[in-house]
N, C-alpha and C. Protein backbone atom coordinates (compact mmCIF):
# COMPACT_ATOMS: atom_id res chain seq x y z
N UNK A 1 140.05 81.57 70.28
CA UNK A 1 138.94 81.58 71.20
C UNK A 1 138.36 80.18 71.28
N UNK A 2 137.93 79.70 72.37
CA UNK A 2 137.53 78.10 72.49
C UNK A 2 136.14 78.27 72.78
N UNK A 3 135.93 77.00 72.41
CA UNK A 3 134.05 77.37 72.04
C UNK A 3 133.63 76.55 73.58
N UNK A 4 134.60 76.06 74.57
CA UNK A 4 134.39 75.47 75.76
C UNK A 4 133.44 76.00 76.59
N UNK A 5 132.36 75.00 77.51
CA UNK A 5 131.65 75.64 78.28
C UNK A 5 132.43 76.07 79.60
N UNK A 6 132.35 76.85 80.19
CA UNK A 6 132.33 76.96 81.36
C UNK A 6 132.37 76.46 82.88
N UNK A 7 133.16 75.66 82.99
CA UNK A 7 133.08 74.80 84.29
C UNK A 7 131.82 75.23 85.04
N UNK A 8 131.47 74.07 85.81
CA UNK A 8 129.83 75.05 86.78
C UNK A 8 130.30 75.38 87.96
N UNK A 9 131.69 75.09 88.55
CA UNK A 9 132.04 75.53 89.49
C UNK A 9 132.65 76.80 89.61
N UNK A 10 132.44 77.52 88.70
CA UNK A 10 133.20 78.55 88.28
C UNK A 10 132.08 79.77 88.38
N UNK A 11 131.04 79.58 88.42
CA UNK A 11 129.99 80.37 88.11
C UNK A 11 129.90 81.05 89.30
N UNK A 12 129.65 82.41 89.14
CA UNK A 12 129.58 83.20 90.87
C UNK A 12 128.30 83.14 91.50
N UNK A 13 128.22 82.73 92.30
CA UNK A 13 126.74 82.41 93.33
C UNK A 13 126.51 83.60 94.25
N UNK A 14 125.37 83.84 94.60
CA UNK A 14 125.31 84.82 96.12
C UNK A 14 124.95 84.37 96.62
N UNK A 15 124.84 84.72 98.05
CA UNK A 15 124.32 83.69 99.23
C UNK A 15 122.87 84.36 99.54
N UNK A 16 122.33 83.26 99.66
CA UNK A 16 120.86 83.39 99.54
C UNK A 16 120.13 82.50 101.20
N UNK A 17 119.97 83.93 101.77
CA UNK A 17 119.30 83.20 102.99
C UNK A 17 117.94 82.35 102.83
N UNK A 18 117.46 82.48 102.00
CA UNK A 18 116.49 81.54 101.38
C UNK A 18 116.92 80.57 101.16
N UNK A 19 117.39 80.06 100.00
CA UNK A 19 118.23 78.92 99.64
C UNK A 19 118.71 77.90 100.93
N UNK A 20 119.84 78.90 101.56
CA UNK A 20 120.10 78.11 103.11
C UNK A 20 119.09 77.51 103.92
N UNK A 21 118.36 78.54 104.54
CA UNK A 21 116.33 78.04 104.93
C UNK A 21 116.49 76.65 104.30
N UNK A 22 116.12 76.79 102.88
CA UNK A 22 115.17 75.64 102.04
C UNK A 22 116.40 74.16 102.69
N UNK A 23 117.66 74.74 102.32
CA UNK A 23 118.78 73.28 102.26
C UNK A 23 118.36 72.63 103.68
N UNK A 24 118.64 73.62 104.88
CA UNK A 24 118.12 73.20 106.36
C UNK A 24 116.73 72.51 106.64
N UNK A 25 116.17 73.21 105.71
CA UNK A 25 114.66 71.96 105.96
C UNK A 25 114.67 70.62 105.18
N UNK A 26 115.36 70.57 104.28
CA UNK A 26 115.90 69.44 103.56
C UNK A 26 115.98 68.69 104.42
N UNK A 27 117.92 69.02 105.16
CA UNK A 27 118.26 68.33 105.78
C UNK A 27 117.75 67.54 106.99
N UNK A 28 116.89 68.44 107.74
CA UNK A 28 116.10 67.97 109.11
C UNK A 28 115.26 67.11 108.96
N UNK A 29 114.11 67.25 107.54
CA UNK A 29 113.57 66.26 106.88
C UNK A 29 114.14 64.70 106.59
N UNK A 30 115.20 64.80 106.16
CA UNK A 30 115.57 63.52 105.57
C UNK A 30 116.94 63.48 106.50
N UNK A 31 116.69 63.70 107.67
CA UNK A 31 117.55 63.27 108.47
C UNK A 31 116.58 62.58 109.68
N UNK A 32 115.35 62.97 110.01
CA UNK A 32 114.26 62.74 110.31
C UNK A 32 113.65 61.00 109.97
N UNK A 33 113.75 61.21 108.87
CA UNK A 33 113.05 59.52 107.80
C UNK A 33 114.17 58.73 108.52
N UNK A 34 115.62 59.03 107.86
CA UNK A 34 116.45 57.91 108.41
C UNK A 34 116.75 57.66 109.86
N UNK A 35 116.74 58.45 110.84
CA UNK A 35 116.53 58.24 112.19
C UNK A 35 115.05 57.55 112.69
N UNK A 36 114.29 58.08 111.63
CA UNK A 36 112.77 57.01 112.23
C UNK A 36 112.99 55.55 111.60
N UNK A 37 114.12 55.15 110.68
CA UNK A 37 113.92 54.27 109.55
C UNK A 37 115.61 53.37 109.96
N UNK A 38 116.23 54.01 111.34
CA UNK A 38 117.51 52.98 111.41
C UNK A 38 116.84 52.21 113.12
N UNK A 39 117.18 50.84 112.80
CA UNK A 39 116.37 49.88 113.81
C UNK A 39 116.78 50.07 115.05
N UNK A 40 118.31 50.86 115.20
CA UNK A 40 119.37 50.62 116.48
C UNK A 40 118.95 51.73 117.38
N UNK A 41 117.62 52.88 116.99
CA UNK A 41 117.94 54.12 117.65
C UNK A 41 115.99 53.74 118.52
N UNK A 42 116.11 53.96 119.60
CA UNK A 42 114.89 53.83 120.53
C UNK A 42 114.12 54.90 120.48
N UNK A 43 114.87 56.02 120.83
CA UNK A 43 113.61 56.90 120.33
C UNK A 43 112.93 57.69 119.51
N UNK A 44 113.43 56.63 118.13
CA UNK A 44 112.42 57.19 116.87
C UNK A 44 111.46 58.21 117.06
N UNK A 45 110.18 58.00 117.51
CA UNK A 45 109.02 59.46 117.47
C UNK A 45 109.76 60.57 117.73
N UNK A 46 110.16 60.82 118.87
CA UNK A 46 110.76 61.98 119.88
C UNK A 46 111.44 62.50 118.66
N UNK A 47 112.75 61.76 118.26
CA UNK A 47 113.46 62.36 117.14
C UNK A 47 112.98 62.95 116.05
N UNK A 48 111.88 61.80 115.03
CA UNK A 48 111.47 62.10 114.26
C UNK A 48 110.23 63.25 114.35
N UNK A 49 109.79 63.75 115.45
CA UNK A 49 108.46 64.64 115.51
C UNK A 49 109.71 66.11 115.69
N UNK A 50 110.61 65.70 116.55
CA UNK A 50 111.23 67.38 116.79
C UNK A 50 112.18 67.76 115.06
N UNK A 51 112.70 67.01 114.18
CA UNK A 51 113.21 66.87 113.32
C UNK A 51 112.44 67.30 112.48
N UNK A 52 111.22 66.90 112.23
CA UNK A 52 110.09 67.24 111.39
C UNK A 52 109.48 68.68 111.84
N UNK A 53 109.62 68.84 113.06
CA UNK A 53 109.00 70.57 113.25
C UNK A 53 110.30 71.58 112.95
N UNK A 54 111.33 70.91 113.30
CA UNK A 54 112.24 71.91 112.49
C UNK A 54 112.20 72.10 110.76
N UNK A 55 112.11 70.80 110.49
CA UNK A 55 112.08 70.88 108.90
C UNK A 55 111.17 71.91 108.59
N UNK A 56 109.85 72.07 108.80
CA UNK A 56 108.60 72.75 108.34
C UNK A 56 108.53 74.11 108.84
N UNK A 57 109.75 74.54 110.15
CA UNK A 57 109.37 75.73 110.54
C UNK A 57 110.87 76.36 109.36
N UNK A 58 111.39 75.56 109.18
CA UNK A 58 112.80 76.13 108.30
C UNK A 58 111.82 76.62 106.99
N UNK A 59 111.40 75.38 106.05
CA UNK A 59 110.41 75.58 104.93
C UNK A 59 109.62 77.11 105.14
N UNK A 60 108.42 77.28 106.43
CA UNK A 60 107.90 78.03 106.18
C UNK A 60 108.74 79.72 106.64
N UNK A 61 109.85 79.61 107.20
CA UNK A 61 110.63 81.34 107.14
C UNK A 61 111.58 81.45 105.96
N UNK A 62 111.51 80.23 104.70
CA UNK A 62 111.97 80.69 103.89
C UNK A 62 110.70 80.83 103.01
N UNK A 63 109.88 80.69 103.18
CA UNK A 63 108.44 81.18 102.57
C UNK A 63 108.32 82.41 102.61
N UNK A 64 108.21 82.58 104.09
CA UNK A 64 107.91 84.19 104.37
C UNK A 64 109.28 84.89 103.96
N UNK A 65 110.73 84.67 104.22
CA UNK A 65 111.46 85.55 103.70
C UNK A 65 111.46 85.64 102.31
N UNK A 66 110.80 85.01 101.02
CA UNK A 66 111.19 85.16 99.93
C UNK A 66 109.58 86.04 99.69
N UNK A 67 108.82 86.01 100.37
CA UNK A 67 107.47 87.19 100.34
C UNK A 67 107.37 88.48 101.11
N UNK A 68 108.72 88.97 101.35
CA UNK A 68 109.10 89.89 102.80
C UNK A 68 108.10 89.69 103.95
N UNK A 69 107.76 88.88 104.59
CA UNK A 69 106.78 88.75 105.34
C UNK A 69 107.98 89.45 106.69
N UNK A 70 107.59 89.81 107.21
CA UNK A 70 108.72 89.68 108.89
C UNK A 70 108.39 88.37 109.50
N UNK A 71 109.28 87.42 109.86
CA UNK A 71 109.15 86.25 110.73
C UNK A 71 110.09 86.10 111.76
N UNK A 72 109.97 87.21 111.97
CA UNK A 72 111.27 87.72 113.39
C UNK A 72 109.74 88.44 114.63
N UNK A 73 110.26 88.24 115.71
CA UNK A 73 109.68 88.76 116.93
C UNK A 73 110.00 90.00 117.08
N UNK A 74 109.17 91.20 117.06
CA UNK A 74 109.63 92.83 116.97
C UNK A 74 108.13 93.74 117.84
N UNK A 75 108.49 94.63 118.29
CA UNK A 75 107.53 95.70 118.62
C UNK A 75 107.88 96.95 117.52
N UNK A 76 106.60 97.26 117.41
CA UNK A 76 106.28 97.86 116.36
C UNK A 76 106.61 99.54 117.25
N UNK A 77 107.62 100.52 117.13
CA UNK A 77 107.76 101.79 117.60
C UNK A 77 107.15 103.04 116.95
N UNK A 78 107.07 103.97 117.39
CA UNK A 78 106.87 104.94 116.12
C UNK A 78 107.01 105.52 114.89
N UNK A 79 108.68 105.21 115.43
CA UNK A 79 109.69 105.38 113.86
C UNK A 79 109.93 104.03 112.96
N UNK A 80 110.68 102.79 113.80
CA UNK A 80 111.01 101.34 113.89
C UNK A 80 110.50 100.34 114.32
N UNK A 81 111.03 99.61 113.95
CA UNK A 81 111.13 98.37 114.58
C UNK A 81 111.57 97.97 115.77
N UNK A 82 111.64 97.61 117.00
CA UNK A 82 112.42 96.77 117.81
C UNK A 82 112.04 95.63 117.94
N UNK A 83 113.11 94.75 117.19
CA UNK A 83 113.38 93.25 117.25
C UNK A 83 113.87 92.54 118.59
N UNK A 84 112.83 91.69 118.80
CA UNK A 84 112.92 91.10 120.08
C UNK A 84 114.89 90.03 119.91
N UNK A 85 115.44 90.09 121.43
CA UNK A 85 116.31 88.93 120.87
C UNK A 85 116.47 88.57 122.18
N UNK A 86 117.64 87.14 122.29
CA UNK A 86 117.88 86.24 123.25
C UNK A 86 118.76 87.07 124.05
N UNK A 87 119.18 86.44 125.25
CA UNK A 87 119.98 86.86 126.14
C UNK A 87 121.36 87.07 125.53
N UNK A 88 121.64 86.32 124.04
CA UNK A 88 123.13 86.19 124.07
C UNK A 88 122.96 87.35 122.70
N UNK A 89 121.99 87.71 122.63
CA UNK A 89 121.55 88.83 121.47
C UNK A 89 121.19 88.36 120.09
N UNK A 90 120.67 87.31 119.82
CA UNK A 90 120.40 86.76 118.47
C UNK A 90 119.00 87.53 118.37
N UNK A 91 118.24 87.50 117.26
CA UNK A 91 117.08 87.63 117.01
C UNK A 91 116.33 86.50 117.64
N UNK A 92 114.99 86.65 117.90
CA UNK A 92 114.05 85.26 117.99
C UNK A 92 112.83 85.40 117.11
N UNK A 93 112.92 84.30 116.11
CA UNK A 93 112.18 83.85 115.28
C UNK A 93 110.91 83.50 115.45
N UNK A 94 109.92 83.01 114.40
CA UNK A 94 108.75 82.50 114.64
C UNK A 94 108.94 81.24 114.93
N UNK A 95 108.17 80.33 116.01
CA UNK A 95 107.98 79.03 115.92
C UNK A 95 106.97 78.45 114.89
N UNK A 96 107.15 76.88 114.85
CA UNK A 96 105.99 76.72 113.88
C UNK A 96 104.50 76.77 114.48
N UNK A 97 103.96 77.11 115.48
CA UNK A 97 102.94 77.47 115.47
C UNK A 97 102.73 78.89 115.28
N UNK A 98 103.30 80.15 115.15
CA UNK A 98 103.00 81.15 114.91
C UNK A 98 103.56 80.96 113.35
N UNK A 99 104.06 80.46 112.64
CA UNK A 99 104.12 80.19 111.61
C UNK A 99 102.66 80.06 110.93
N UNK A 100 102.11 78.88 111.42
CA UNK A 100 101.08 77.92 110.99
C UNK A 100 99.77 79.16 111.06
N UNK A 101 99.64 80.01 112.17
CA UNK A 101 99.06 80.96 112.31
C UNK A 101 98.72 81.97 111.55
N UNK A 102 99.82 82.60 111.15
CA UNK A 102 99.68 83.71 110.37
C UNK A 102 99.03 83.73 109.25
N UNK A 103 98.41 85.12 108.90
CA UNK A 103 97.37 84.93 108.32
C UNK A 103 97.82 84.91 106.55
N UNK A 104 99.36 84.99 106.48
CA UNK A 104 99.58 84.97 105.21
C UNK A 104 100.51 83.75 105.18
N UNK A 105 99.91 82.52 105.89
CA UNK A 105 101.31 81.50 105.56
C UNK A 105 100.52 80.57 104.32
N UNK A 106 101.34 79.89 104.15
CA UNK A 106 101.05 79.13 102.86
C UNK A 106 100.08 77.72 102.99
N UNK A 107 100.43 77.49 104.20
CA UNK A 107 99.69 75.86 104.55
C UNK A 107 98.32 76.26 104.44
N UNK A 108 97.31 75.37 104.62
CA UNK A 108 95.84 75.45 104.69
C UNK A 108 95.61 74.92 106.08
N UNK A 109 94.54 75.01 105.96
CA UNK A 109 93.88 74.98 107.76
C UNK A 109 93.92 74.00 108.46
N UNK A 110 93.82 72.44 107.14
CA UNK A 110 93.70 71.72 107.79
C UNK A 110 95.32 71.02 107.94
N UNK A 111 95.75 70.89 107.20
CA UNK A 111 96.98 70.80 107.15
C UNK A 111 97.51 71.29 108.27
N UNK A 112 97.81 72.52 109.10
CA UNK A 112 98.35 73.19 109.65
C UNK A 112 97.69 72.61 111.50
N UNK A 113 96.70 72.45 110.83
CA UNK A 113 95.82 72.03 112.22
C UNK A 113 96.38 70.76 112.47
N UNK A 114 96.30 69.68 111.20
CA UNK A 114 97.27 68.34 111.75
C UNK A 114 98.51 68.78 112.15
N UNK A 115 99.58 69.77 111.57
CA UNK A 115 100.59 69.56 112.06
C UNK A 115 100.83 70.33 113.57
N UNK A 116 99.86 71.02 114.24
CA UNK A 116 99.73 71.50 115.63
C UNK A 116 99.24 70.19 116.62
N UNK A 117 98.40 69.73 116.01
CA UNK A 117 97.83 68.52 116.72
C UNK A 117 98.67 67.20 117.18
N UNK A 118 99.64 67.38 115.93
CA UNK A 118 100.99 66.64 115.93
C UNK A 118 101.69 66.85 117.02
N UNK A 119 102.17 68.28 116.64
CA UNK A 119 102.87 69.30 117.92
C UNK A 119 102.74 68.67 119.26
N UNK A 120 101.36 69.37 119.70
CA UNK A 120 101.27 68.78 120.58
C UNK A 120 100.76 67.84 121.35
N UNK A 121 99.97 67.12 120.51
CA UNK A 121 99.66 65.68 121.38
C UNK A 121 100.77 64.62 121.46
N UNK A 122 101.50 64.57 120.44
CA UNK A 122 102.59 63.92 120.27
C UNK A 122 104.31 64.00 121.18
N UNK A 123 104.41 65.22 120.87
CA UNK A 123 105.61 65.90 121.27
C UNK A 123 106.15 66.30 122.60
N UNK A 124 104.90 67.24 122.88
CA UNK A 124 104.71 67.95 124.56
C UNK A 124 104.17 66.55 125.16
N UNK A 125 103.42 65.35 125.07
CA UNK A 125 103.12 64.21 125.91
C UNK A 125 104.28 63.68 126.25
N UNK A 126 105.48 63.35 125.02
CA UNK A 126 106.56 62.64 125.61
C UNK A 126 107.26 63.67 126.49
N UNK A 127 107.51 65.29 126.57
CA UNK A 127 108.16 65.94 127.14
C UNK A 127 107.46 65.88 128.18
N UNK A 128 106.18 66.12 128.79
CA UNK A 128 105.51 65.48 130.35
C UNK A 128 106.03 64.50 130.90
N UNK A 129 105.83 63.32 130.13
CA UNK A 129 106.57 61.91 130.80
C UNK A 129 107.37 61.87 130.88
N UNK A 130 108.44 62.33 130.53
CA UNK A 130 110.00 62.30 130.60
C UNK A 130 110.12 63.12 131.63
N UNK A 131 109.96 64.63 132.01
CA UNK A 131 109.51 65.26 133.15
C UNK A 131 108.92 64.44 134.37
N UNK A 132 107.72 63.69 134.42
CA UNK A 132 106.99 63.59 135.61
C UNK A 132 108.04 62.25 135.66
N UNK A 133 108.42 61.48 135.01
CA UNK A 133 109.63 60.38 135.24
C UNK A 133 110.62 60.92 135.72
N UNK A 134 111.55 61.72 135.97
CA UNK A 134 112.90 62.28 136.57
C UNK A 134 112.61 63.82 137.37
N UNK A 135 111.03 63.50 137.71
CA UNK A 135 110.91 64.67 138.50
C UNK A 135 111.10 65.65 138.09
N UNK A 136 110.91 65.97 136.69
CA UNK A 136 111.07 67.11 136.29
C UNK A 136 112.71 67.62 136.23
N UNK A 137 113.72 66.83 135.93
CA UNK A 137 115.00 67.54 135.80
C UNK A 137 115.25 66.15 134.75
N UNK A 138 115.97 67.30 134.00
CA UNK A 138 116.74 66.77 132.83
C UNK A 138 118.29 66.42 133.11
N UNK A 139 118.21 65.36 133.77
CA UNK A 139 119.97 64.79 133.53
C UNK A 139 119.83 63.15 133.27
């Protein structure tokens, strides 16, 4: 018998929709910094503000999924649930302002209030100008 540890790659994992959540807000985060932080790319904010609301809306539905919160869009039936979804049939999620909203999320008021204020003074202004610049069509 060998007194050897265990390789760590060897160890059986489950997949944890949490975990995934948390890695995805990671990534958007610090994919975010270096796109605001490489000199060659012009539109730093734009990038870095939509990058950063993904990061924080990823963070907070793995909040709520590890507290069973529901952070899915649903009508409440007699018996069930009916979960709202897209045309191509996915579920639709919370954004981060109904995130930021709810009365059991984790952020504080003010916090949550900067990052709406962020939202949209920041975000929706460049999406106007870019709009009222090409007339409102995106090509």
């Amino acid at each position: 018998m060998s007194d050897a540890k265990p390789r760590s790659g060897s160890r059986r994992q489950t997949y944890s929709i949490k975990r995934e959540l948390i890695a995805k807000s990671r990534e958007s985060a610090l994919t975010a910094v270096q796109v605001f932080n490489n000199p060659l790319i012009q539109f730093k904010s734009e990038t870095f503000i939509m990058l950063m609301v993904v990061a924080w809306t990823y963070m907070l539905h793995a909040y709520y999924r590890a507290n069973d919160i529901e952070y899915r869009y649903f009508d409440q039936g007699p018996n069930r649930r009916k979960f709202h979804r897209t045309q191509r049939g996915a579920f639709k999620y919370w954004e981060l302002e109904r995130c930021l909203n709810d009365s059991k999320s984790p952020i504080d008021k003010y916090t949550a209030n900067n990052l709406q204020w962020y939202w949209y003074e920041k975000w929706l202004k460049h999406v106007r100008k870019f709009c009222s610049d090409n007339k409102g069509r995106f090509s």
